[in-house]
Protein backbone atom coordinates (compact mmCIF):
# COMPACT_ATOMS: atom_id res chain seq x y z
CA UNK A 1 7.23 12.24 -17.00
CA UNK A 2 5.12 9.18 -17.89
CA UNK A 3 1.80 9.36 -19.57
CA UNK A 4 -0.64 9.97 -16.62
CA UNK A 5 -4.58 8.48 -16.20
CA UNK A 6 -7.30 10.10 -15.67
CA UNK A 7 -6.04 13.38 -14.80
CA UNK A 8 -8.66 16.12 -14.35
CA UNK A 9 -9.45 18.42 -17.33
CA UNK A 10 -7.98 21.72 -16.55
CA UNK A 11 -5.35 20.42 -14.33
CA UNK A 12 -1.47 21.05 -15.25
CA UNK A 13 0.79 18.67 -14.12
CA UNK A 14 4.50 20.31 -13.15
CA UNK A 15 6.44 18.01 -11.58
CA UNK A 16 7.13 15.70 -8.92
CA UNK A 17 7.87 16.14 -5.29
CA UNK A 18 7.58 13.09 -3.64
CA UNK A 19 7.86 9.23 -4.83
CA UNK A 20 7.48 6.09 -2.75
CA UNK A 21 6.66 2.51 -3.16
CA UNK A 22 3.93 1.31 -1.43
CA UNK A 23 3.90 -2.15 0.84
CA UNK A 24 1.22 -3.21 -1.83
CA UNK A 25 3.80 -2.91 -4.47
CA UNK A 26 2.20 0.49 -6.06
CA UNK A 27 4.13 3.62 -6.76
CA UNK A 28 2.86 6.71 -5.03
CA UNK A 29 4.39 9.92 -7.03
CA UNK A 30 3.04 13.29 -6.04
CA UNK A 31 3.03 16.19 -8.20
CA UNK A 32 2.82 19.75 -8.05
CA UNK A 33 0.05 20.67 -10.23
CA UNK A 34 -1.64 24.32 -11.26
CA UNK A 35 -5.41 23.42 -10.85
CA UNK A 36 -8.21 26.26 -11.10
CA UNK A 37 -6.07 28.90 -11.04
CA UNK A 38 -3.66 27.92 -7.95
CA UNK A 39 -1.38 25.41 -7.46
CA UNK A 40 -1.96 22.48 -5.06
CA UNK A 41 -0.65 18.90 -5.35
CA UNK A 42 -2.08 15.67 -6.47
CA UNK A 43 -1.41 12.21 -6.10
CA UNK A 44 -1.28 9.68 -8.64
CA UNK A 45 -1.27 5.72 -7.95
CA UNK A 46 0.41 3.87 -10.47
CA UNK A 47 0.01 7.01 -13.18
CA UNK A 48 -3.24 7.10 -12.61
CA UNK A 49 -4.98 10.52 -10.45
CA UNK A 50 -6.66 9.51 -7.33
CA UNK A 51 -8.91 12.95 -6.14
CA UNK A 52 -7.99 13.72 -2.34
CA UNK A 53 -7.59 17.22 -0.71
CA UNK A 54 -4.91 19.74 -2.35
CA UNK A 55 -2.73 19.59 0.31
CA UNK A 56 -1.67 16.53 2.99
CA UNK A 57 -3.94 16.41 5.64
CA UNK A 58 -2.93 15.66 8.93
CA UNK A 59 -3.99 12.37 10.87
CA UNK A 60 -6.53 12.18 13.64
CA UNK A 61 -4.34 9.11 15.27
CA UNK A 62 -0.24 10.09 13.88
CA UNK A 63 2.23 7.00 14.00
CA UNK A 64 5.52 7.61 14.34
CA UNK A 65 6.22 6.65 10.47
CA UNK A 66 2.84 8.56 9.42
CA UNK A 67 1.81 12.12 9.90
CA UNK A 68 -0.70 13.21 6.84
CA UNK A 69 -2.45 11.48 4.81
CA UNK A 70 -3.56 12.12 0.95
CA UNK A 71 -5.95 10.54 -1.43
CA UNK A 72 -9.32 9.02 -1.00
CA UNK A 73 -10.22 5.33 -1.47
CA UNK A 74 -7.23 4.41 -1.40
CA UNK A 75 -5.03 7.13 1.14
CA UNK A 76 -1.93 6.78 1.44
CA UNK A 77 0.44 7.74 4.71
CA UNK A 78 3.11 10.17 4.38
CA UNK A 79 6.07 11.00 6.60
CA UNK A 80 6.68 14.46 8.17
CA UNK A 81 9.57 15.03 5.78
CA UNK A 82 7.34 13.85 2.99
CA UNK A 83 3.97 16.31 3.92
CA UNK A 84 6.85 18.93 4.53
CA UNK A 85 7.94 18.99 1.44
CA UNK A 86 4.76 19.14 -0.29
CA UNK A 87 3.34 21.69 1.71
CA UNK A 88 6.26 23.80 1.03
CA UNK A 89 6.49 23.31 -2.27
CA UNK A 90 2.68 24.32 -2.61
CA UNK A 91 2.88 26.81 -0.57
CA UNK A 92 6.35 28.50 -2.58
CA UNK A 93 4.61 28.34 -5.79
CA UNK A 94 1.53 29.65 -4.66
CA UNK A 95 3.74 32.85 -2.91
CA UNK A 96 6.11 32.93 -5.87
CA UNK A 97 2.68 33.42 -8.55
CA UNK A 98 1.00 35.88 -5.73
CA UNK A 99 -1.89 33.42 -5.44
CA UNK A 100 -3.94 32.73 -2.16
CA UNK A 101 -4.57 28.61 -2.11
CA UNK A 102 -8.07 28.07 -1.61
CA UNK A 103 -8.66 24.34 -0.50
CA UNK A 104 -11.98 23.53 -1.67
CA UNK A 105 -11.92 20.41 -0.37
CA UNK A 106 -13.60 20.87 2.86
């Protein structure tokens, strides 16, 4: 795992579910992380942590390539597979550990 930036005191980085390159050239790489007790994911721009909800949110217009979104300033797009799998993977850890995700993000 390369050295990550900025990430969040408290937060426990995993591993990674999901890695893409970006048109702009960045790497996207989203990780499953255990974060105030539960485990959510988080999304990291070139190594470094962008804050964004704990889960991929859905669009208000989906394209056909995108259908969640995650990350704030900037978001990135994420297939269906790609929101899929990180819900699921959330969501398995979160069953596995008997903890209820709270998304605090709202």
């Amino acid at each position: 795992m390369a050295d990550l930036i900025d990430v969040p005191h408290g937060m426990k980085v995993m591993k990674s579910i999901v890695v893409k390159r970006l048109q702009s050239g960045f790497f996207a790489e989203v990780f499953l992380v255990l974060h105030n007790g539960q485990y959510e994911s988080a999304l990291f721009l070139n190594d470094k942590y962008k804050p964004g909800p704990p889960i991929p949110y859905p669009l208000d217009s989906p394209s056909e390539l995108h259908s969640h979104w995650m990350g704030v300033r900037p978001s990135i797009g994420l297939t269906p597979e790609e929101a899929e799998r990180i819900i699921n993977e959330v969501e398995c850890e979160n069953s596995l550990h008997k903890q209820n995700m709270i998304d605090r993000w709202q």
